[in-house]
PDB file of N, CA and C in Angstrom:
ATOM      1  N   UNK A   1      31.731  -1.769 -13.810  1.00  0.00           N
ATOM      2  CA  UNK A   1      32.416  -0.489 -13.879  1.00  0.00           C
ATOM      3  C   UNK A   1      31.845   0.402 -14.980  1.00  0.00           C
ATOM      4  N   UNK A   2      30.900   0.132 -15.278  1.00  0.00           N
ATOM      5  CA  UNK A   2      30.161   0.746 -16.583  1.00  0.00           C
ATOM      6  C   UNK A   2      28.994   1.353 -16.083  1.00  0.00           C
ATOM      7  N   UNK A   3      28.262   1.179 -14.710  1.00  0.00           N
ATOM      8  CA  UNK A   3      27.810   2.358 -14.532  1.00  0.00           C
ATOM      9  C   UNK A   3      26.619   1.788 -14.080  1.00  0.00           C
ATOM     10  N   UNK A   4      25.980   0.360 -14.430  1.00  0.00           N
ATOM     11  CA  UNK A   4      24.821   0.039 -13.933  1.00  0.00           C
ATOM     12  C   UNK A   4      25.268  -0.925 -12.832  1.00  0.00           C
ATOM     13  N   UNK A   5      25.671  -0.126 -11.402  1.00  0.00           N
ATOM     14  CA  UNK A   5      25.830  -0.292 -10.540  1.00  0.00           C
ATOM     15  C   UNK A   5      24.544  -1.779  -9.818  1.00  0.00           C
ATOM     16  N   UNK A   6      23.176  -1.556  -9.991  1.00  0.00           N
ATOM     17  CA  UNK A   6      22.561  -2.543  -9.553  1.00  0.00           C
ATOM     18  C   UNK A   6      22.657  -4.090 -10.464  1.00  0.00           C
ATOM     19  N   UNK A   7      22.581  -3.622 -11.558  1.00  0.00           N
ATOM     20  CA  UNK A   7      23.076  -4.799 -11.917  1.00  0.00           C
ATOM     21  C   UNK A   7      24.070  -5.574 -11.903  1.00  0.00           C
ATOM     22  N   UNK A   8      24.919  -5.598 -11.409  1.00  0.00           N
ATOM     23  CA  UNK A   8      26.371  -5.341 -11.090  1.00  0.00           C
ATOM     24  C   UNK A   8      25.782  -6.459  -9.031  1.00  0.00           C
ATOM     25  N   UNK A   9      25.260  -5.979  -8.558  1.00  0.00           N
ATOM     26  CA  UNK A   9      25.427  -6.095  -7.351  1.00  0.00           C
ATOM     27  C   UNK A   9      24.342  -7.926  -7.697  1.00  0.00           C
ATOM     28  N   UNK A  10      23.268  -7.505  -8.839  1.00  0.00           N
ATOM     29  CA  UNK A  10      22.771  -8.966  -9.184  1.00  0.00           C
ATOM     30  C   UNK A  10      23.159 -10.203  -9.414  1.00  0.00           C
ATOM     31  N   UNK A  11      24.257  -9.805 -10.266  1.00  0.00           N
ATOM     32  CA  UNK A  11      24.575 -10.553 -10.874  1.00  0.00           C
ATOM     33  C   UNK A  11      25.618 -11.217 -10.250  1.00  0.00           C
ATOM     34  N   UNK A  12      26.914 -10.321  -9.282  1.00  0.00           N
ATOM     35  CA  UNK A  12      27.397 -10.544  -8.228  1.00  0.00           C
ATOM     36  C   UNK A  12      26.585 -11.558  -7.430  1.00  0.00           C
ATOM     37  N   UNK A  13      25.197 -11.134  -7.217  1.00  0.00           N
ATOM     38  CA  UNK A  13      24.637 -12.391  -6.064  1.00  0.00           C
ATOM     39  C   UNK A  13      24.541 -13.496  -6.385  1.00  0.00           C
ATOM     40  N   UNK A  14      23.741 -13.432  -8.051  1.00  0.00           N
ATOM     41  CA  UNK A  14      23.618 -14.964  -8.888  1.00  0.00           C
ATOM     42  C   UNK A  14      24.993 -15.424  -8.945  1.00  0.00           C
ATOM     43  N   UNK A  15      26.255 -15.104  -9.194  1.00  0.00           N
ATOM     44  CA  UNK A  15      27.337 -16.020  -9.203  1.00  0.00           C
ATOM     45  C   UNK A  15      27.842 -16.019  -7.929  1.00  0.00           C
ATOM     46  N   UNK A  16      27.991 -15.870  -6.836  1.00  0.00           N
ATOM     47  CA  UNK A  16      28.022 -16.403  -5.499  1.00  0.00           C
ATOM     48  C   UNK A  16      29.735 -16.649  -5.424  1.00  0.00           C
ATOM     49  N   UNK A  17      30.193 -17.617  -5.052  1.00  0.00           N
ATOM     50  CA  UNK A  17      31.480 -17.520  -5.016  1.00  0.00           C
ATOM     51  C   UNK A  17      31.880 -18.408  -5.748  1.00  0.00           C
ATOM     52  N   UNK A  18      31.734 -18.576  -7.470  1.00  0.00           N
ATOM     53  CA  UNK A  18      32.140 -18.858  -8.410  1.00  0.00           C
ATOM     54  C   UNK A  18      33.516 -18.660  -9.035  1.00  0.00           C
ATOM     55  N   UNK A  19      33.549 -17.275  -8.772  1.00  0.00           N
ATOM     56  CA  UNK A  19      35.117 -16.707  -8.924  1.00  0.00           C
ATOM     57  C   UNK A  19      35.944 -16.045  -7.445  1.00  0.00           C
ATOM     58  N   UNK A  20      36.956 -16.355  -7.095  1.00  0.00           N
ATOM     59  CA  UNK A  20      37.534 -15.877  -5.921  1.00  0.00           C
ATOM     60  C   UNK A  20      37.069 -14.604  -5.640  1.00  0.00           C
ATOM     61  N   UNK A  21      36.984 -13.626  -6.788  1.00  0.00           N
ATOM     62  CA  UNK A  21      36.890 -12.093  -6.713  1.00  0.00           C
ATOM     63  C   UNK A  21      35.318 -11.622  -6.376  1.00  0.00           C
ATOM     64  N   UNK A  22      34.396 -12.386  -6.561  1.00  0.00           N
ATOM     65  CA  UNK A  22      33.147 -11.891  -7.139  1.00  0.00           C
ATOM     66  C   UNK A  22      32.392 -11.225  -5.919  1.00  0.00           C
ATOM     67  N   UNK A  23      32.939 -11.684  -4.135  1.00  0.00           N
ATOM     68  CA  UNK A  23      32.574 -10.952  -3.373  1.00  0.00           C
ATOM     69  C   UNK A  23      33.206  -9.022  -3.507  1.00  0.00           C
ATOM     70  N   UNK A  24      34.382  -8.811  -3.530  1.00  0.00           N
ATOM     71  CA  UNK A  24      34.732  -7.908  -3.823  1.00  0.00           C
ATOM     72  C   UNK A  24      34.435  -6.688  -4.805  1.00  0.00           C
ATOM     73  N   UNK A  25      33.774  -7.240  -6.014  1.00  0.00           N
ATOM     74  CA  UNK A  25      32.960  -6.514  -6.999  1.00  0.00           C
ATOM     75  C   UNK A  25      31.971  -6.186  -6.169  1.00  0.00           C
ATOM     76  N   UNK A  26      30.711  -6.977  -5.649  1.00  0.00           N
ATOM     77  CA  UNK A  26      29.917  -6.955  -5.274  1.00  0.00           C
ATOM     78  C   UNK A  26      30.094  -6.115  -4.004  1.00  0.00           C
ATOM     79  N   UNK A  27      31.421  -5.722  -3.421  1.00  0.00           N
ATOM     80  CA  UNK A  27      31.004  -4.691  -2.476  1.00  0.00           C
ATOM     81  C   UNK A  27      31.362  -3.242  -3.029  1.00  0.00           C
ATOM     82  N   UNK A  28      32.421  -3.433  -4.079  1.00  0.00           N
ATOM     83  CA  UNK A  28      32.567  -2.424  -4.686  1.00  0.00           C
ATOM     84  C   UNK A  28      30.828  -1.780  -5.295  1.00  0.00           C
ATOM     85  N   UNK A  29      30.470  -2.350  -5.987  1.00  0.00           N
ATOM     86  CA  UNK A  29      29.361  -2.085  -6.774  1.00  0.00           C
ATOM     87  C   UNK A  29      28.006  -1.348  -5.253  1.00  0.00           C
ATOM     88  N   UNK A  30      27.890  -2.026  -4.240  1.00  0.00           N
ATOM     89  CA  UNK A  30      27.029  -1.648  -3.183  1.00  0.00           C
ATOM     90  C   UNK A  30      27.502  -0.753  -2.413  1.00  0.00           C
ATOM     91  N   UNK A  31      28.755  -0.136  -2.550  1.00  0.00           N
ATOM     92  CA  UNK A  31      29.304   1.006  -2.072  1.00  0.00           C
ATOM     93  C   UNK A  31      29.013   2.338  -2.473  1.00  0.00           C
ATOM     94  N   UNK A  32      29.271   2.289  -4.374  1.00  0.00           N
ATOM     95  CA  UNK A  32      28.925   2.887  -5.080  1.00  0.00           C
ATOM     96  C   UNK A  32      27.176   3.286  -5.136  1.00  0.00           C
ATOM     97  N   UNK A  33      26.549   2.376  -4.698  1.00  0.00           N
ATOM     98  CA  UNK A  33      24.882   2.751  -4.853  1.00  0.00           C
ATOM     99  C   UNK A  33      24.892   3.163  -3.235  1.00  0.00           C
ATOM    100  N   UNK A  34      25.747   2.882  -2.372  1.00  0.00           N
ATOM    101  CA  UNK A  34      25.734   4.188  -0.878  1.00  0.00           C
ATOM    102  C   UNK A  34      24.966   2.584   0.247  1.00  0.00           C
ATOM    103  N   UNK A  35      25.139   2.035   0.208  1.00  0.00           N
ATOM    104  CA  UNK A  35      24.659   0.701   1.227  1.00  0.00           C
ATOM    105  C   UNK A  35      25.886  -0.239   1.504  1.00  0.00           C
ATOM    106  N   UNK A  36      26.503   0.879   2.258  1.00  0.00           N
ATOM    107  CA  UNK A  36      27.772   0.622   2.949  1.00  0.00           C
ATOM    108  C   UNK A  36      27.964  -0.639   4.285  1.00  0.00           C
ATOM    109  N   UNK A  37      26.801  -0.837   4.684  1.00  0.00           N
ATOM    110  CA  UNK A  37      27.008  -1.701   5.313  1.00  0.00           C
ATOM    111  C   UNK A  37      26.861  -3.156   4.772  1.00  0.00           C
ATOM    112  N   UNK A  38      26.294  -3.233   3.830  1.00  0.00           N
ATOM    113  CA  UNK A  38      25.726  -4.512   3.050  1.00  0.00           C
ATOM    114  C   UNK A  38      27.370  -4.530   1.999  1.00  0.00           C
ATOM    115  N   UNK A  39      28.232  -2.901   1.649  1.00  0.00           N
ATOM    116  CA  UNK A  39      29.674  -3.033   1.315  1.00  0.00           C
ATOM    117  C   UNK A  39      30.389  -3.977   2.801  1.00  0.00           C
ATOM    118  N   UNK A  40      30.584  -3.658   3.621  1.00  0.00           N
ATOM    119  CA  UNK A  40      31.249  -4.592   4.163  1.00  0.00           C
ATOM    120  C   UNK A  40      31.383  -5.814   4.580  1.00  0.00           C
ATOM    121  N   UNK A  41      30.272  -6.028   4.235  1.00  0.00           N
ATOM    122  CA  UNK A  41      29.842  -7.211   4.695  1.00  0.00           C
ATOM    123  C   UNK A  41      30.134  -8.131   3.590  1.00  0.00           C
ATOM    124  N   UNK A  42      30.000  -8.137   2.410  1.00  0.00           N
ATOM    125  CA  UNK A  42      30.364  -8.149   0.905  1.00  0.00           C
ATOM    126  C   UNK A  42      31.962  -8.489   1.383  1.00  0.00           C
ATOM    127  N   UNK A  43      32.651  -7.336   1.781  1.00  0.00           N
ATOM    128  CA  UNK A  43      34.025  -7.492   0.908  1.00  0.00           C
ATOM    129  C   UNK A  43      35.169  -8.588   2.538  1.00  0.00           C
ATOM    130  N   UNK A  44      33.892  -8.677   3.904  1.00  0.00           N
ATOM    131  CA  UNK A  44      34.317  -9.574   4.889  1.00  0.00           C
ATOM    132  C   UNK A  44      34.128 -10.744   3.951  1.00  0.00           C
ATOM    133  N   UNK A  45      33.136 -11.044   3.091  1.00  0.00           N
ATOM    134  CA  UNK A  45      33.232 -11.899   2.746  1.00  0.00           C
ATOM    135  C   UNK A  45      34.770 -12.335   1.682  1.00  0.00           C
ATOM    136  N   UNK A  46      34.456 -11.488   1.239  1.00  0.00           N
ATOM    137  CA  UNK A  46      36.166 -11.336   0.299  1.00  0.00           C
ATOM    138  C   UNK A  46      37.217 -11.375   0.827  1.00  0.00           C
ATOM    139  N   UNK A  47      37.607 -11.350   2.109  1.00  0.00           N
ATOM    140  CA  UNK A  47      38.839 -11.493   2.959  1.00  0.00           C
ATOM    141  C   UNK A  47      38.670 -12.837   3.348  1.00  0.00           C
ATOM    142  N   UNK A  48      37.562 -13.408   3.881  1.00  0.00           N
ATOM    143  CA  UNK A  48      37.313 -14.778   4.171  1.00  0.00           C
ATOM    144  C   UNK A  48      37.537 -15.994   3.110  1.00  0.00           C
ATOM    145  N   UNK A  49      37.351 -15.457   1.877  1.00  0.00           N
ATOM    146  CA  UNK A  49      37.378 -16.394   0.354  1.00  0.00           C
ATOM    147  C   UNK A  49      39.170 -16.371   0.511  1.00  0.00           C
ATOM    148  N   UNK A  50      39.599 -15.237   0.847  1.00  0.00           N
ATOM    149  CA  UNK A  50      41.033 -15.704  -0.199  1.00  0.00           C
ATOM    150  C   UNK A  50      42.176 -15.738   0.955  1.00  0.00           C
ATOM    151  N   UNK A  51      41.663 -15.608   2.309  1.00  0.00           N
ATOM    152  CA  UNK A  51      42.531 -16.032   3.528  1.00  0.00           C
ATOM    153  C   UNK A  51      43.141 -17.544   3.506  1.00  0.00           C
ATOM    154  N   UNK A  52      42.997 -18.781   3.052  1.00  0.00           N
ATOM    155  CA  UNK A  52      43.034 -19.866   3.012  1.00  0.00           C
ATOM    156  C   UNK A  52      43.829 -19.802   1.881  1.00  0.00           C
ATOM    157  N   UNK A  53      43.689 -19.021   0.850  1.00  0.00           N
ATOM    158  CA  UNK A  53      45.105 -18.872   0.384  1.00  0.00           C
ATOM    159  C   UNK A  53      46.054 -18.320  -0.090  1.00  0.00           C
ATOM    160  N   UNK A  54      46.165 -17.338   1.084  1.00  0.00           N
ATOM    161  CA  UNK A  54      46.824 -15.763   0.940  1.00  0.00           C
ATOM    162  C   UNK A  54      47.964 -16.426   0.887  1.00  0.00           C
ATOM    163  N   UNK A  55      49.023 -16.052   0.368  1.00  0.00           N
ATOM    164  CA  UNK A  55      51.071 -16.520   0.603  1.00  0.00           C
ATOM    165  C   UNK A  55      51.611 -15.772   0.851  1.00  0.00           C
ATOM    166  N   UNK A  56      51.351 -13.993   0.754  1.00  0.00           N
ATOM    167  CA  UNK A  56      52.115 -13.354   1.262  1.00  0.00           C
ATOM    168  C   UNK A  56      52.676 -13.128   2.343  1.00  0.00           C
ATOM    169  N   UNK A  57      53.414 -12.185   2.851  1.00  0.00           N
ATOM    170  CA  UNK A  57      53.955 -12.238   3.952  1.00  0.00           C
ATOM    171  C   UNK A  57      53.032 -11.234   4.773  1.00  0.00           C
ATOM    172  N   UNK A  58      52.372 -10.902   4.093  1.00  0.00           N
ATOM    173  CA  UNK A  58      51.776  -9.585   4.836  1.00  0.00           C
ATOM    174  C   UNK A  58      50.458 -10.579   5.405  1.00  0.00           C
ATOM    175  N   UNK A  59      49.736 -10.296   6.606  1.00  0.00           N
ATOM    176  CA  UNK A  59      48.402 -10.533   6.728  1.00  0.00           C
ATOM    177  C   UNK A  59      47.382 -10.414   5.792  1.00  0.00           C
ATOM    178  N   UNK A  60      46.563 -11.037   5.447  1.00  0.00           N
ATOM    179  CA  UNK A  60      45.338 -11.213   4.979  1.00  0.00           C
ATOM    180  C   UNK A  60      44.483 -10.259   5.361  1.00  0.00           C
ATOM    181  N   UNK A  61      44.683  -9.129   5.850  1.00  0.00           N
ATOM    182  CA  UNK A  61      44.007  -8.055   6.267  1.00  0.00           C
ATOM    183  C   UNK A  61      43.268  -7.088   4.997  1.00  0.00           C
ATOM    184  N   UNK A  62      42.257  -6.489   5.794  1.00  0.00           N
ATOM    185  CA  UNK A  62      40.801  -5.381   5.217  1.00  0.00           C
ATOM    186  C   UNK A  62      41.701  -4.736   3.800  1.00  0.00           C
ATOM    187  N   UNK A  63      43.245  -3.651   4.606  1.00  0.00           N
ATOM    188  CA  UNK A  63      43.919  -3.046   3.541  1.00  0.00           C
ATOM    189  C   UNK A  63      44.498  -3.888   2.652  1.00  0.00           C
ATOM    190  N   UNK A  64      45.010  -4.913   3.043  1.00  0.00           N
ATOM    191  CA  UNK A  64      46.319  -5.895   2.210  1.00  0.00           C
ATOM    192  C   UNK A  64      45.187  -6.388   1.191  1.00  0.00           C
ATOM    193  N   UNK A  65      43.537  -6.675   1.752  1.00  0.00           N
ATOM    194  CA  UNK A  65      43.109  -7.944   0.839  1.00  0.00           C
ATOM    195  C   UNK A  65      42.989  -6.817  -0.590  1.00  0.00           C
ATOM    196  N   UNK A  66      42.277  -5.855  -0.213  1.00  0.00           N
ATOM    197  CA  UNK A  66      42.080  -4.816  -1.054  1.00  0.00           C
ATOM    198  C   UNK A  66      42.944  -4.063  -2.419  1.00  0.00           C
ATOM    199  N   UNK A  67      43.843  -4.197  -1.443  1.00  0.00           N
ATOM    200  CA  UNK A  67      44.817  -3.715  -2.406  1.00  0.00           C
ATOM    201  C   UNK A  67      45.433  -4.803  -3.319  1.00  0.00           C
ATOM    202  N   UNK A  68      45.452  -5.999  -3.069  1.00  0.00           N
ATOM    203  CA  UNK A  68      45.940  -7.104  -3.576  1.00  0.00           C
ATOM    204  C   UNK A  68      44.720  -7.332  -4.556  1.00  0.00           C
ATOM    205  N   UNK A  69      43.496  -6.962  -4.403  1.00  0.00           N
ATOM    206  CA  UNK A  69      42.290  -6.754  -5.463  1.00  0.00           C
ATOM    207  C   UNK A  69      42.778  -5.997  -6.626  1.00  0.00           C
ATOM    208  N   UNK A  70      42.588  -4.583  -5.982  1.00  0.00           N
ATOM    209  CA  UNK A  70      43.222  -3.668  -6.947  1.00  0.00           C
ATOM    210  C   UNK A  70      44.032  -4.418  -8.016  1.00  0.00           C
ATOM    211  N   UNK A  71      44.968  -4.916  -7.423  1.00  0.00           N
ATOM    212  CA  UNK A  71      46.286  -5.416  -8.465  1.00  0.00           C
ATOM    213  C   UNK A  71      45.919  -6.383  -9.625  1.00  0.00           C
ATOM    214  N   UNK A  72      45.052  -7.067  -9.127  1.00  0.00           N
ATOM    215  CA  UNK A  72      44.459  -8.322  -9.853  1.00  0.00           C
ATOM    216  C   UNK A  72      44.292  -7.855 -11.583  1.00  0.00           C
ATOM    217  N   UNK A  73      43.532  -6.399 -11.303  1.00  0.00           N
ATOM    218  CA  UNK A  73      43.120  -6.281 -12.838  1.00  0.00           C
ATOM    219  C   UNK A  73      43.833  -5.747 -13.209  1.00  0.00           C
ATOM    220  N   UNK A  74      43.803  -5.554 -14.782  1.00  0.00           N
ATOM    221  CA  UNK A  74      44.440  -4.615 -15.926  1.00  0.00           C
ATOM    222  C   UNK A  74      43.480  -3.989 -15.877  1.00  0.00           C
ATOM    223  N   UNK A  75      43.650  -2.706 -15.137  1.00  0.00           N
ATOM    224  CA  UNK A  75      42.367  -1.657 -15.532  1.00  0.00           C
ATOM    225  C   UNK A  75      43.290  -0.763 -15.933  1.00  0.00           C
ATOM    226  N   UNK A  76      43.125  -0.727 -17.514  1.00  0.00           N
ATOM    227  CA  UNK A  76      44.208   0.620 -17.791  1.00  0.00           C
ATOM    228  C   UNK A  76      43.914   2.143 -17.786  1.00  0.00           C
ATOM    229  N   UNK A  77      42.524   2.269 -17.298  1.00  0.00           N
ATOM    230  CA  UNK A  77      42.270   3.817 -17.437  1.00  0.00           C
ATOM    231  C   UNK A  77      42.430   4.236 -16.314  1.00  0.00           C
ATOM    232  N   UNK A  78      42.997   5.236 -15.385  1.00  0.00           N
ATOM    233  CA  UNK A  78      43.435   5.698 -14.427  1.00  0.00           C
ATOM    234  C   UNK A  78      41.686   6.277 -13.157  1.00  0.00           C
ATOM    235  N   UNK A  79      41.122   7.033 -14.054  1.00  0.00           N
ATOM    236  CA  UNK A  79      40.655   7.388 -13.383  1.00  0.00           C
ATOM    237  C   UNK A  79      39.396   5.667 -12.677  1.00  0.00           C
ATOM    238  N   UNK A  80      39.219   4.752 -13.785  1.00  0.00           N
ATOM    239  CA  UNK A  80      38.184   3.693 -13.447  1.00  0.00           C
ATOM    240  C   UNK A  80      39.050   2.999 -12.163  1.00  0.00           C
ATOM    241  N   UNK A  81      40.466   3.104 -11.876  1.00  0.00           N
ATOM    242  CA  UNK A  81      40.775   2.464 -11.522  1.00  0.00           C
ATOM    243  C   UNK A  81      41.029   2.862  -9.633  1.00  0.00           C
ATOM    244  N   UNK A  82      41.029   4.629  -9.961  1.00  0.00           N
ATOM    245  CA  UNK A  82      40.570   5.404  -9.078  1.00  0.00           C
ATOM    246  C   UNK A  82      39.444   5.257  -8.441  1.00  0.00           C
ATOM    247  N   UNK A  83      38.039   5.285  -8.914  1.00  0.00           N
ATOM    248  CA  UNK A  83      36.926   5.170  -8.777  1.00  0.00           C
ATOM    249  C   UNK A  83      37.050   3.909  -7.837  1.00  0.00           C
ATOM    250  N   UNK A  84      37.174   3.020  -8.312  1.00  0.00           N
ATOM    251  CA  UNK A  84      37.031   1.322  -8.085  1.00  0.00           C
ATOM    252  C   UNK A  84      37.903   1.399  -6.424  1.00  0.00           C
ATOM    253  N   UNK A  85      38.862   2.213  -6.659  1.00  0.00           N
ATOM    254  CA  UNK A  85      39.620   1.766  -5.462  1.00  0.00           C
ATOM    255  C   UNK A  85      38.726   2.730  -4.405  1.00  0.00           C
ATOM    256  N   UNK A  86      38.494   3.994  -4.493  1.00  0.00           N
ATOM    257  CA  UNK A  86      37.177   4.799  -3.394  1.00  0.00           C
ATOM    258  C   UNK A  86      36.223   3.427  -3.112  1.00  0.00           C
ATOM    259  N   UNK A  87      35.389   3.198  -3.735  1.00  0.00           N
ATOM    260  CA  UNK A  87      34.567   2.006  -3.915  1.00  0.00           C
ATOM    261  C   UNK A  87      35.089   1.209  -2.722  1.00  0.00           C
ATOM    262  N   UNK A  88      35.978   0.595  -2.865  1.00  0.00           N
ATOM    263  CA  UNK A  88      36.616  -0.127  -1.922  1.00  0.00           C
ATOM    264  C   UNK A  88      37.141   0.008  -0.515  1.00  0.00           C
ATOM    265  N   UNK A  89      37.571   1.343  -0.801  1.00  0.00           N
ATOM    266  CA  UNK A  89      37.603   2.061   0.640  1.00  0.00           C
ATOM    267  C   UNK A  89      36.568   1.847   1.195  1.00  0.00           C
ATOM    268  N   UNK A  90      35.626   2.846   0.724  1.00  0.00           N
ATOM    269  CA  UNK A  90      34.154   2.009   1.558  1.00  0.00           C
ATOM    270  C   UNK A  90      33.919   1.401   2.232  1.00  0.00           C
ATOM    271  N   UNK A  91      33.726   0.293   1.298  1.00  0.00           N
ATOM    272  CA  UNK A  91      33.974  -1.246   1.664  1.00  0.00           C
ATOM    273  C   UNK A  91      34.610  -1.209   3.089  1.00  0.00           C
ATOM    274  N   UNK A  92      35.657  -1.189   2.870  1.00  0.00           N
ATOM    275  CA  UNK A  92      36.363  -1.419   3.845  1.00  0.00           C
ATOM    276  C   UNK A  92      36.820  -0.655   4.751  1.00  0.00           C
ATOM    277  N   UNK A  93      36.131   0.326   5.062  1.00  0.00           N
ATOM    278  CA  UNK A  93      36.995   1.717   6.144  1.00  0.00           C
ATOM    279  C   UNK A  93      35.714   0.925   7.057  1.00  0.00           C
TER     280      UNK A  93
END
């Protein structure tokens, strides 16, 4: 979220699915550099990681997984948190 978007999408690849989230960055981040399809594909992967152990009541779905991303962090500055969520749209529209 600091701006060096490719590195961001690297480093995303080197940790692989290390952390539940790390597909989701990684589509955020490839959205942001405009390679929207390589975003969805990224953040299918991110619905697929945390379907097995979604609990909510809602589906495991494109919007639900997303937004349940969103929530994850303490991003306290409004607008990063803005940004991040466009990003994600992306991703996922």
């Amino acid at each position: 979220m600091i701006g060096d978007y490719g590195a961001a999408v690297e480093a995303a690849e080197r940790g692989g699915h290390a952390t539940m989230d790390n597909p989701g960055w990684r589509a955020a981040a490839l959205a942001r550099l405009g390679r929207i399809a390589e975003a969805k594909a990224a953040f299918l992967e991110q619905i697929a990681l945390v379907k097995d152990d979604w609990s909510a009541q809602t589906p495991a779905s494109a919007a639900n997984v997303r937004d349940w991303f969103l929530d994850c962090f303490p991003i306290g500055e409004q607008d990063t948190r803005i940004r991040l969520a466009e990003m994600l749209d992306r991703a996922v529209g």
